[in-house]
N, C-alpha and C. Protein backbone atom coordinates (compact mmCIF):
# COMPACT_ATOMS: atom_id res chain seq x y z
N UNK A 1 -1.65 -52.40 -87.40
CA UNK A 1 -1.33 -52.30 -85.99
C UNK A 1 0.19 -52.24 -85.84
N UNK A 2 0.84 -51.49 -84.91
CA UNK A 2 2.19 -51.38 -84.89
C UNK A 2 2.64 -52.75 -83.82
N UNK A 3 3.90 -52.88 -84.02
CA UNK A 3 4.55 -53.85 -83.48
C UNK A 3 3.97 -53.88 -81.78
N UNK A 4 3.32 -55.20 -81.19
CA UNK A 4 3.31 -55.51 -80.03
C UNK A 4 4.49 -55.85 -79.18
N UNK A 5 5.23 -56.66 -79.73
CA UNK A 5 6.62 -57.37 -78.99
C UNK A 5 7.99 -56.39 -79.65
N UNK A 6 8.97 -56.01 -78.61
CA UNK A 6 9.86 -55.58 -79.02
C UNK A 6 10.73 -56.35 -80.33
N UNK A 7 10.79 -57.86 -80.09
CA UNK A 7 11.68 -58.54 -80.87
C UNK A 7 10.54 -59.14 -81.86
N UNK A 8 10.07 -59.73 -81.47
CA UNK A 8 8.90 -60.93 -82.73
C UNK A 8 7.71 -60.68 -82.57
N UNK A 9 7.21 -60.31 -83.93
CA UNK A 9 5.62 -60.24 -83.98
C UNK A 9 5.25 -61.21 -84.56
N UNK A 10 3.84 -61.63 -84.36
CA UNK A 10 2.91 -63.01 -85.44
C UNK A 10 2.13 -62.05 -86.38
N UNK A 11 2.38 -62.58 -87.53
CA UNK A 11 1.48 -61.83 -88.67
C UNK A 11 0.89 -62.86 -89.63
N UNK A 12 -0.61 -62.69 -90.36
CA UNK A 12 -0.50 -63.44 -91.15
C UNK A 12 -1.24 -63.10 -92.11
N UNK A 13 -0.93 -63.77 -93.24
CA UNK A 13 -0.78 -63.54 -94.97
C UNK A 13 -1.85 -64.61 -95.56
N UNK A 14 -3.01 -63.89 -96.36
CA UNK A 14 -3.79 -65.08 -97.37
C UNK A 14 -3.57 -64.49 -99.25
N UNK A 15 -2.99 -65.34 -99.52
CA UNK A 15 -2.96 -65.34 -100.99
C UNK A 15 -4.00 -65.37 -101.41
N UNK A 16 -4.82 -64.49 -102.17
CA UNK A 16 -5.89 -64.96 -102.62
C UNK A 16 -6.16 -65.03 -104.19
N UNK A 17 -6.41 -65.84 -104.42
CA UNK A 17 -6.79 -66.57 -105.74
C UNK A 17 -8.02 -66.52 -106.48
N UNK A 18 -8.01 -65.74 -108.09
CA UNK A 18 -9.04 -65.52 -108.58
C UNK A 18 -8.94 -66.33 -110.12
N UNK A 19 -9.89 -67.36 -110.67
CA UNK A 19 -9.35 -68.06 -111.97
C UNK A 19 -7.81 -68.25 -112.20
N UNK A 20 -7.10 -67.49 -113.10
CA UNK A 20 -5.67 -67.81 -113.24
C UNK A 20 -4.59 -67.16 -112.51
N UNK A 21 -5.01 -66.06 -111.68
CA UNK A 21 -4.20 -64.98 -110.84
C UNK A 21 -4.17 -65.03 -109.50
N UNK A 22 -3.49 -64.34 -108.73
CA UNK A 22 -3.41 -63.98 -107.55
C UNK A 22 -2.91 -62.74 -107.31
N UNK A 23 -3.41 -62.23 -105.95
CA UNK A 23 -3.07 -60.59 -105.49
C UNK A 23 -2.36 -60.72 -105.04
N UNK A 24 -1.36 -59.64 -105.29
CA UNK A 24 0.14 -59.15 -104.71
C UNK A 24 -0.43 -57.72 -104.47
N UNK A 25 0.35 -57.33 -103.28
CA UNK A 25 0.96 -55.80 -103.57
C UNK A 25 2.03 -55.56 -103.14
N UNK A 26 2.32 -53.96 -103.86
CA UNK A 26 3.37 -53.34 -103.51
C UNK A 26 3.65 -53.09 -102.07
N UNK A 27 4.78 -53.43 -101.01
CA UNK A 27 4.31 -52.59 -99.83
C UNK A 27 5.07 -51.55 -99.69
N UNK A 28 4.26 -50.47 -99.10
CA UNK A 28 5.00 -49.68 -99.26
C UNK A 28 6.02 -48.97 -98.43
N UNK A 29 6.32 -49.71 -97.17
CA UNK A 29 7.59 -50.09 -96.33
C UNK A 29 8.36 -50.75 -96.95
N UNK A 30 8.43 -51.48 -97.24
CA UNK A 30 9.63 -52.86 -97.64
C UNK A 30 9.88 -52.72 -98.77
N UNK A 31 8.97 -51.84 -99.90
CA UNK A 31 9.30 -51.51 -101.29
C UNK A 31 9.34 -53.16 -102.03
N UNK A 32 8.43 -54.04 -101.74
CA UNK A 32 8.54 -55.61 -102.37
C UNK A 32 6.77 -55.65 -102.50
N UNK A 33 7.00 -56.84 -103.44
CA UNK A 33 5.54 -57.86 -103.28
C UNK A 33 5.57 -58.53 -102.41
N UNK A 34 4.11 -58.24 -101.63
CA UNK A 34 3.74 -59.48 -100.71
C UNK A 34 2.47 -60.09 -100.66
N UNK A 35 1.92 -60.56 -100.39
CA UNK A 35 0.27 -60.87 -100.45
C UNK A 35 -0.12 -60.05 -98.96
N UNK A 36 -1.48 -59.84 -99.41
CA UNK A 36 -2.12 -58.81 -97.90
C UNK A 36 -2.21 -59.32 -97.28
N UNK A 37 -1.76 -58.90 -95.87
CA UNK A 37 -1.67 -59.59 -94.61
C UNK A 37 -1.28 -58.27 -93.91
N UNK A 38 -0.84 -59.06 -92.23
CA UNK A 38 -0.53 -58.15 -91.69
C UNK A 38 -0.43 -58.47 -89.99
N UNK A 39 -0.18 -57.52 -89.23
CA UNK A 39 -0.27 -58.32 -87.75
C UNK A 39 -1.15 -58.94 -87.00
N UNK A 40 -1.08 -59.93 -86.18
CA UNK A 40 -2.18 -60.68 -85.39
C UNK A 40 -2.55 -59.86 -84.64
N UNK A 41 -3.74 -59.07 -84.18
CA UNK A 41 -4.18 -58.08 -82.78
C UNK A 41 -4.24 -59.25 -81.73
N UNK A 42 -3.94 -58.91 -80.70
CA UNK A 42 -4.68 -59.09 -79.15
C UNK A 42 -5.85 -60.05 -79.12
N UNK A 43 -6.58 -59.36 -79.87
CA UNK A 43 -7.53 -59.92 -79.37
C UNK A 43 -8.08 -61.21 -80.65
N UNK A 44 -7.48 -61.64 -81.57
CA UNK A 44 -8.06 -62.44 -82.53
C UNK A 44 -6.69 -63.29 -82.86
N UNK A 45 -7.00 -64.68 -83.23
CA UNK A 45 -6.26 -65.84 -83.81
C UNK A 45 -5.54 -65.59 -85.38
N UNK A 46 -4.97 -65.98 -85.70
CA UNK A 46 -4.12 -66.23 -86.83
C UNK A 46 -5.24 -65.99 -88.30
N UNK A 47 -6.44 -66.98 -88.62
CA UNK A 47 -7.66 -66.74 -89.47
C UNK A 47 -8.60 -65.47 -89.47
N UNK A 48 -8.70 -65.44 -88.45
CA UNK A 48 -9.36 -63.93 -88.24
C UNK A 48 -8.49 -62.72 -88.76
N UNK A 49 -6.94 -62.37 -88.56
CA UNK A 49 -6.22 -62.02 -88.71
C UNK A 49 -5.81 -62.09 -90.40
N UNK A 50 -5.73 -62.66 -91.11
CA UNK A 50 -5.78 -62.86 -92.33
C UNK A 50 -7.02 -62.91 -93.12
N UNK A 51 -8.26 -62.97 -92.79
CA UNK A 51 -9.30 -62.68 -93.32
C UNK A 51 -9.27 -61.05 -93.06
N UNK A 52 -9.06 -60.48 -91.59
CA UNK A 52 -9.70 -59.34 -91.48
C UNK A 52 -8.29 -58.16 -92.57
N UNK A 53 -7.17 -58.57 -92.41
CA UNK A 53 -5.95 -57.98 -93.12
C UNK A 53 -6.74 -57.69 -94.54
N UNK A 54 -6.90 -59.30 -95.09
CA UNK A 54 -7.23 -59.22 -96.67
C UNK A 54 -8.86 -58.30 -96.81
N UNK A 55 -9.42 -58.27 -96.20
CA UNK A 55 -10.51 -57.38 -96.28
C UNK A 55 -9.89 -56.34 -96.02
N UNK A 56 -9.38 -55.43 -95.45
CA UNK A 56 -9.06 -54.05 -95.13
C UNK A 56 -8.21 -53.99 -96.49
N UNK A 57 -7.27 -54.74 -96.77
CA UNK A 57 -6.21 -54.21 -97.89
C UNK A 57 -7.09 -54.47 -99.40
N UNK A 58 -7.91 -55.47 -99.39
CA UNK A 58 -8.34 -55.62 -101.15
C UNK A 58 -9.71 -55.20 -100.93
N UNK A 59 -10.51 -55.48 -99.89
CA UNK A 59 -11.99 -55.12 -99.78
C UNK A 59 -12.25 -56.42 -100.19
N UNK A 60 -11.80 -57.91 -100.46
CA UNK A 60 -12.62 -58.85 -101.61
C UNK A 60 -12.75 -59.19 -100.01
N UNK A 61 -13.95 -60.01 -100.75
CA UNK A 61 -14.62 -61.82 -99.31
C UNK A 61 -13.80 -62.84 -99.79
N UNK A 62 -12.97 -63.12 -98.98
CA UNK A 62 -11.95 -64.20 -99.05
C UNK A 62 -12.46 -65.71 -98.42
N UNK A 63 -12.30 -66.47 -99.11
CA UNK A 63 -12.74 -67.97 -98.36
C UNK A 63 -11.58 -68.61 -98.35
N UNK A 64 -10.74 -68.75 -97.41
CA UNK A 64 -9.76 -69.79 -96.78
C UNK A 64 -9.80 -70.90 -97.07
N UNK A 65 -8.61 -71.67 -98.00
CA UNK A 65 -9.25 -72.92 -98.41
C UNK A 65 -8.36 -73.98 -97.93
N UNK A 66 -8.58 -75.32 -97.68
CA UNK A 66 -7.55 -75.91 -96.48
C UNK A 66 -8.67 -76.86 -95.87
N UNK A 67 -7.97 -78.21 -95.22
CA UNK A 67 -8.44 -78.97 -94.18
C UNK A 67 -8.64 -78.57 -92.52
N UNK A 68 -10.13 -78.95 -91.96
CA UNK A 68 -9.85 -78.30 -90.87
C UNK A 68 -11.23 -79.27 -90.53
N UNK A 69 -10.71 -80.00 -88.83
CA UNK A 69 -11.73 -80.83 -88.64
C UNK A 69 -12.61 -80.05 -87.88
N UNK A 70 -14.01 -80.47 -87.91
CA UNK A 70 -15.75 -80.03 -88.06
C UNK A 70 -15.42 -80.11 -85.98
N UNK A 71 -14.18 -80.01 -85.33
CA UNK A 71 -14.47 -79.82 -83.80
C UNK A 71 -14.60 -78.65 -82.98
N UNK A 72 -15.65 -78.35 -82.34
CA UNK A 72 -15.88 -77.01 -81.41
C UNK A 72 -16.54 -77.39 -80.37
N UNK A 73 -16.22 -77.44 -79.67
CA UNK A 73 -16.94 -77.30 -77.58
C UNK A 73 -16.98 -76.44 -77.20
N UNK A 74 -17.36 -76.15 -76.36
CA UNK A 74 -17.40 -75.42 -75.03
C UNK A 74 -16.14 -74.90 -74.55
N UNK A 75 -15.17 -75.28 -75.10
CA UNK A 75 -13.44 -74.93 -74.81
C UNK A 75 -13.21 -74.60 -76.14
N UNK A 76 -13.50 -74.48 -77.09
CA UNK A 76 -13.00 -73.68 -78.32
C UNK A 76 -13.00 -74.94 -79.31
N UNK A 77 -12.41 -74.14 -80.33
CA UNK A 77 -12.18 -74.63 -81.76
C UNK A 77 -11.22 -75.13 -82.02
N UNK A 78 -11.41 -75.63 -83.41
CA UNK A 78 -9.97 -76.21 -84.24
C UNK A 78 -9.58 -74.59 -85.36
N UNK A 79 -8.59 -74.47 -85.95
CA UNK A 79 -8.13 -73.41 -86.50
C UNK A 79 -7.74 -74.10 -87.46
N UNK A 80 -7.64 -73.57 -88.79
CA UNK A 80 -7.13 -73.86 -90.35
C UNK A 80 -5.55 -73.83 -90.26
N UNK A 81 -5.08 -74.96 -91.05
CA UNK A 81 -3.16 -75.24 -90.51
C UNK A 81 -2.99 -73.96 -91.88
N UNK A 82 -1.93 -73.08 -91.63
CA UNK A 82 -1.38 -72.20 -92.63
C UNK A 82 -0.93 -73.12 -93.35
N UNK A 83 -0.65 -72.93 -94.74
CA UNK A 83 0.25 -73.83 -96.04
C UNK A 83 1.52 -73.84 -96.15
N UNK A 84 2.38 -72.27 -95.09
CA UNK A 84 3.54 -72.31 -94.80
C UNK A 84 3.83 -71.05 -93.86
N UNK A 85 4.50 -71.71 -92.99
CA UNK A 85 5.34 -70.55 -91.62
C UNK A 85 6.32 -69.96 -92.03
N UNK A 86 6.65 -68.80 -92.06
CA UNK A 86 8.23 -68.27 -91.88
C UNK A 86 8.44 -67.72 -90.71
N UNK A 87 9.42 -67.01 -90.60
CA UNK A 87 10.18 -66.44 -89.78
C UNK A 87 11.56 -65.52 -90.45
N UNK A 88 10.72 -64.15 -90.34
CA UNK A 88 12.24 -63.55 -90.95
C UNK A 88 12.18 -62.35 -90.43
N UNK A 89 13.48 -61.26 -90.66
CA UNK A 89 14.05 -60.54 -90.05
C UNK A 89 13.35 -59.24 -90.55
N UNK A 90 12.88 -58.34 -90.47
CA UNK A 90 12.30 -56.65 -90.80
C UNK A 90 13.09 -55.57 -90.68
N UNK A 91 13.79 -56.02 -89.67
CA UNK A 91 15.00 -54.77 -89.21
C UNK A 91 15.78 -55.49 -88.31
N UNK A 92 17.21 -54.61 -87.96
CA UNK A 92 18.02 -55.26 -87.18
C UNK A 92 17.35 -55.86 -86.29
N UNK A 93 16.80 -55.54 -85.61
CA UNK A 93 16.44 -55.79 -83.84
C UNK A 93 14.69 -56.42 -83.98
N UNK A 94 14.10 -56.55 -85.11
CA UNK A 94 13.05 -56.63 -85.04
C UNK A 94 12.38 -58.26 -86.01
N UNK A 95 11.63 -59.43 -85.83
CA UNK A 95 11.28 -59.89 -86.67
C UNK A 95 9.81 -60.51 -86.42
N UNK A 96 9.01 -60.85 -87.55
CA UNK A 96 7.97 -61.32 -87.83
C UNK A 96 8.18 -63.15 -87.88
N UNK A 97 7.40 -63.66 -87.56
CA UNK A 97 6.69 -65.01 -87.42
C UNK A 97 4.96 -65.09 -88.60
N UNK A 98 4.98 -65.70 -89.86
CA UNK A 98 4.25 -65.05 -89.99
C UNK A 98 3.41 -66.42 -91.20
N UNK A 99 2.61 -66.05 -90.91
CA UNK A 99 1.67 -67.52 -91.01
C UNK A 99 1.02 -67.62 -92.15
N UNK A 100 0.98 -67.74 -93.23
CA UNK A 100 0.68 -68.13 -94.63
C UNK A 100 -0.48 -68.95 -94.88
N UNK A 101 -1.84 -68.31 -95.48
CA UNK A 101 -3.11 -68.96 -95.87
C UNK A 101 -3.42 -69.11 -97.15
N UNK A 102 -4.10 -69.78 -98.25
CA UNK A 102 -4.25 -69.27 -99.20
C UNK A 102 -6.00 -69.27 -99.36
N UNK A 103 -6.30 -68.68 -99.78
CA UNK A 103 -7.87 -68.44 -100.33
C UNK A 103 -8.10 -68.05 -101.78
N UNK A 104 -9.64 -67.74 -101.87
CA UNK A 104 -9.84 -67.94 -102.93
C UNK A 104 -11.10 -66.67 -103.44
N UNK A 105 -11.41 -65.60 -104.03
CA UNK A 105 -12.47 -64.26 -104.23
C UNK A 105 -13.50 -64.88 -105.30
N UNK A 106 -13.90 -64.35 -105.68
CA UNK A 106 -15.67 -64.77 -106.60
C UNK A 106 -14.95 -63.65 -107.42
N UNK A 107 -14.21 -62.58 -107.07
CA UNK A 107 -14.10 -61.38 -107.88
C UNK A 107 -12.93 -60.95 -108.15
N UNK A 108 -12.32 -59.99 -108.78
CA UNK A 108 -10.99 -59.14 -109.13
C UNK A 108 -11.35 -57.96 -108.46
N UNK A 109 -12.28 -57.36 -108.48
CA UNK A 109 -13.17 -55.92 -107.83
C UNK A 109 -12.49 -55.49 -106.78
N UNK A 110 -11.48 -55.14 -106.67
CA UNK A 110 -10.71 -54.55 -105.31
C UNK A 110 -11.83 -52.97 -104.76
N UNK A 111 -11.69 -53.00 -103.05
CA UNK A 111 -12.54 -52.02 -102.55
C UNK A 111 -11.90 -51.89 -101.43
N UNK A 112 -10.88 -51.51 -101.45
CA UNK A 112 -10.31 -51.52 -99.94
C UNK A 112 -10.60 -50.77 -98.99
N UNK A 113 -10.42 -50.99 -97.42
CA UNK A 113 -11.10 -49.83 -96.61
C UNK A 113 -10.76 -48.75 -96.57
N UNK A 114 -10.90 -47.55 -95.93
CA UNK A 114 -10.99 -45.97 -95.53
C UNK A 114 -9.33 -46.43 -95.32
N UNK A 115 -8.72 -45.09 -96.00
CA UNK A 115 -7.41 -45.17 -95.91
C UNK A 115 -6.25 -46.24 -96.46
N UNK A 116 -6.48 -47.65 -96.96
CA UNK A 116 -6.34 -48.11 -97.58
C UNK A 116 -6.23 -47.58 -99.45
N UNK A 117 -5.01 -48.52 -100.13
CA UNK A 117 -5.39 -47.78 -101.89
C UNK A 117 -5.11 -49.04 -102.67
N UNK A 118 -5.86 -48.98 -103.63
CA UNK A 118 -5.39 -50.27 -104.78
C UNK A 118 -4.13 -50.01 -105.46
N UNK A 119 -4.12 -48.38 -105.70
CA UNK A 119 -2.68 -48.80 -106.31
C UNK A 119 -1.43 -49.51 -105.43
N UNK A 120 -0.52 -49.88 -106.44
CA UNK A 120 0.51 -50.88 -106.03
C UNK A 120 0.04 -52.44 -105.88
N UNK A 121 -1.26 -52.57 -106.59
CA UNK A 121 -1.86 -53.83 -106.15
C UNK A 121 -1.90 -54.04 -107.87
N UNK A 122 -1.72 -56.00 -108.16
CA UNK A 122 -1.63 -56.44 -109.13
C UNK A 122 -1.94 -57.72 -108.75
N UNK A 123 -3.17 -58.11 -109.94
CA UNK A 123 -3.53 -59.48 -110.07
C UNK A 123 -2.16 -59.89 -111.34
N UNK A 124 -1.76 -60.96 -110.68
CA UNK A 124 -0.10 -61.67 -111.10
C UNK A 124 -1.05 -63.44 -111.67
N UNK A 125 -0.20 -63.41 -113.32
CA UNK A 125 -0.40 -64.48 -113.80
C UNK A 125 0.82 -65.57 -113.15
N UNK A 126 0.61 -66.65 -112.86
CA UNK A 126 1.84 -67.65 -112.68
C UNK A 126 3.39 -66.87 -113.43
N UNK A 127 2.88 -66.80 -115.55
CA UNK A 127 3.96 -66.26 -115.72
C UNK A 127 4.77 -65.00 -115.82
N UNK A 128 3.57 -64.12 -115.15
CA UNK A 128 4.29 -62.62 -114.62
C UNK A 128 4.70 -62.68 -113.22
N UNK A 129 4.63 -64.18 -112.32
CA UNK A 129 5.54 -64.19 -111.22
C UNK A 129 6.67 -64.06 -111.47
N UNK A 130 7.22 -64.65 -112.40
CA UNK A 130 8.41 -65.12 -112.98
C UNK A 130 9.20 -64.42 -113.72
N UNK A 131 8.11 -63.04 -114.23
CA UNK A 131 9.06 -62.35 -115.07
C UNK A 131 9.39 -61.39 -114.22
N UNK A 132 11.07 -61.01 -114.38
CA UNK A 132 11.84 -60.29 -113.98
C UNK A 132 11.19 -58.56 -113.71
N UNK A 133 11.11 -58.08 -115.16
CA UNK A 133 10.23 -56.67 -114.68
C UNK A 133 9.66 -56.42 -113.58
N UNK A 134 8.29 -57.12 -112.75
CA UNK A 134 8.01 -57.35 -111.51
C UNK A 134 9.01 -57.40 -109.82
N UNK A 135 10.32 -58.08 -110.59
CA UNK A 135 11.17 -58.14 -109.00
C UNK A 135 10.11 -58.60 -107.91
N UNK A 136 9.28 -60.07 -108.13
CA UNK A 136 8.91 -60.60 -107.00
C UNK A 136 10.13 -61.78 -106.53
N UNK A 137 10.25 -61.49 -105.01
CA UNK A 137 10.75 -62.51 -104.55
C UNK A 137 10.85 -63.92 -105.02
N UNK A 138 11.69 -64.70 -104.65
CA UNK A 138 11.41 -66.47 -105.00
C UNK A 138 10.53 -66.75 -104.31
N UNK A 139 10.52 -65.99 -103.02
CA UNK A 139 9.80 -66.78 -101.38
C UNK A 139 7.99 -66.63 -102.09
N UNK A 140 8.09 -65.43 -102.46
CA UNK A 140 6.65 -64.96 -102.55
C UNK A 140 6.23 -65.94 -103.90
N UNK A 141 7.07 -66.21 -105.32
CA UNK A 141 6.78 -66.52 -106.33
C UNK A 141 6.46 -68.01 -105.62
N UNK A 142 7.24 -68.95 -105.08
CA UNK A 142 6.74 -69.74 -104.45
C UNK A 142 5.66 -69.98 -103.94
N UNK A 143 5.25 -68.86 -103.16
CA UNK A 143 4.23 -69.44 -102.63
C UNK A 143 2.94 -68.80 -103.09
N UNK A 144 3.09 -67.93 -104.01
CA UNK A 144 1.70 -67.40 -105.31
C UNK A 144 1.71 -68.83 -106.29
N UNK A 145 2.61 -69.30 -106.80
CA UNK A 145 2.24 -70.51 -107.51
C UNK A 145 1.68 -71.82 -106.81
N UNK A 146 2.37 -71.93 -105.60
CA UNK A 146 1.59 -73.17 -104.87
C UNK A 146 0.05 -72.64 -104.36
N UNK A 147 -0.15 -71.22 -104.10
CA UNK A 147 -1.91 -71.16 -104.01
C UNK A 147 -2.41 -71.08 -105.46
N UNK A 148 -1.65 -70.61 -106.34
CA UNK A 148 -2.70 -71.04 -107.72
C UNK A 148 -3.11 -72.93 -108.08
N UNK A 149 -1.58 -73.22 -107.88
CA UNK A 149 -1.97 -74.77 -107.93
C UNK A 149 -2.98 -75.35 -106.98
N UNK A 150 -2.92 -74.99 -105.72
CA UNK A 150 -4.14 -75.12 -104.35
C UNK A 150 -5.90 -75.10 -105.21
C-alpha cells in the first residue's frame, strides 16, 4: 500500500523463525535486509498487518509468538505488545513508525502471493547475520537474533 500520511506511516514487521534461521529479504527500494512487513491499511490493526504482510511476501502461516491476555467484549480486544518500536526516517520528508513481531513457520517452503518473488529472500543463520558478505544492518541483526533466541 502506498504511503497514507504525508509525514509518518505505521508499518509492521514479523520475523519469522524456522529451527535455527530466520527470513530476511532483500528490499528492493531500500536495497537492505529487512524482515517482511509492510504498511498498516485503514482498515486493520498492527497483527493483522504483519500476519497479512508476512503471508503476501513469504506465503508461510506465521504464528505470532508473545504474551497477550485471554480479554475480548463487546468493545474489542487486547492486541499482542510488538518486541520492539522504531521510528525512522525513509526519505527526507517522509518516515515510518513501525512495529516489530516475531513469529514462528512449521516450514522454509516460501509461496508468496501473485506478484510477489522469493528471490532476494534468505533463511539467515544467527552466524550469517553477522557475517559481513550479507551487509545486514546492526538494527535488523539485532533483532533476527533476539527472535531466534524468542
Amino acid at each position: 500500500m502506498p504511503h497514507i500520511h504525508e509525514k509518518i506511516d505505521y508499518v509492521a514487521d514479523v520475523l519469522v523463525v524456522n529451527n535455527d534461521a530466520v527470513i530476511l529479504r532483500m528490499h528492493e527500494k531500500y536495497n537492505m535486509w529487512l524482515a517482511p512487513g509492510g504498511h498498516v491499511e485503514l482498515d486493520e490493526d498492527f497483527v493483522e498487518a504483519a500476519l497479512r504482510e508476512a503471508k503476501e511476501e513469504t506465503g508461510l502461516e506465521v504464528k505470532l509468538i508473545g504474551q497477550i491476555t485471554d480479554t475480548e467484549d463487546e468493545l474489542g480486544r487486547e492486541l499482542l505488545i510488538p518486541r520492539f518500536i522504531n521510528r525512522h526516517r525513509v526519505s527526507p520528508t517522509h518516515e515510518h513508525i513501525s512495529f516489530i513481531y516475531f513469529g514462528t513457520s512449521d516450514t522454509r517452503e516460501l509461496n508468496p502471493a501473485e506478484g510477489e518473488s522469493t528471490e532476494g529472500m534468505k533463511w539467515f543463520t544467527r552466524e550469517e547475520l553477522s557475517d559481513p558478505q550479507y551487509g545486514v544492518s546492526k538494527r535488523i541483526q539485532n533483532y533476527a537474533k533476539a527472535a531466534l533466541d524468542a
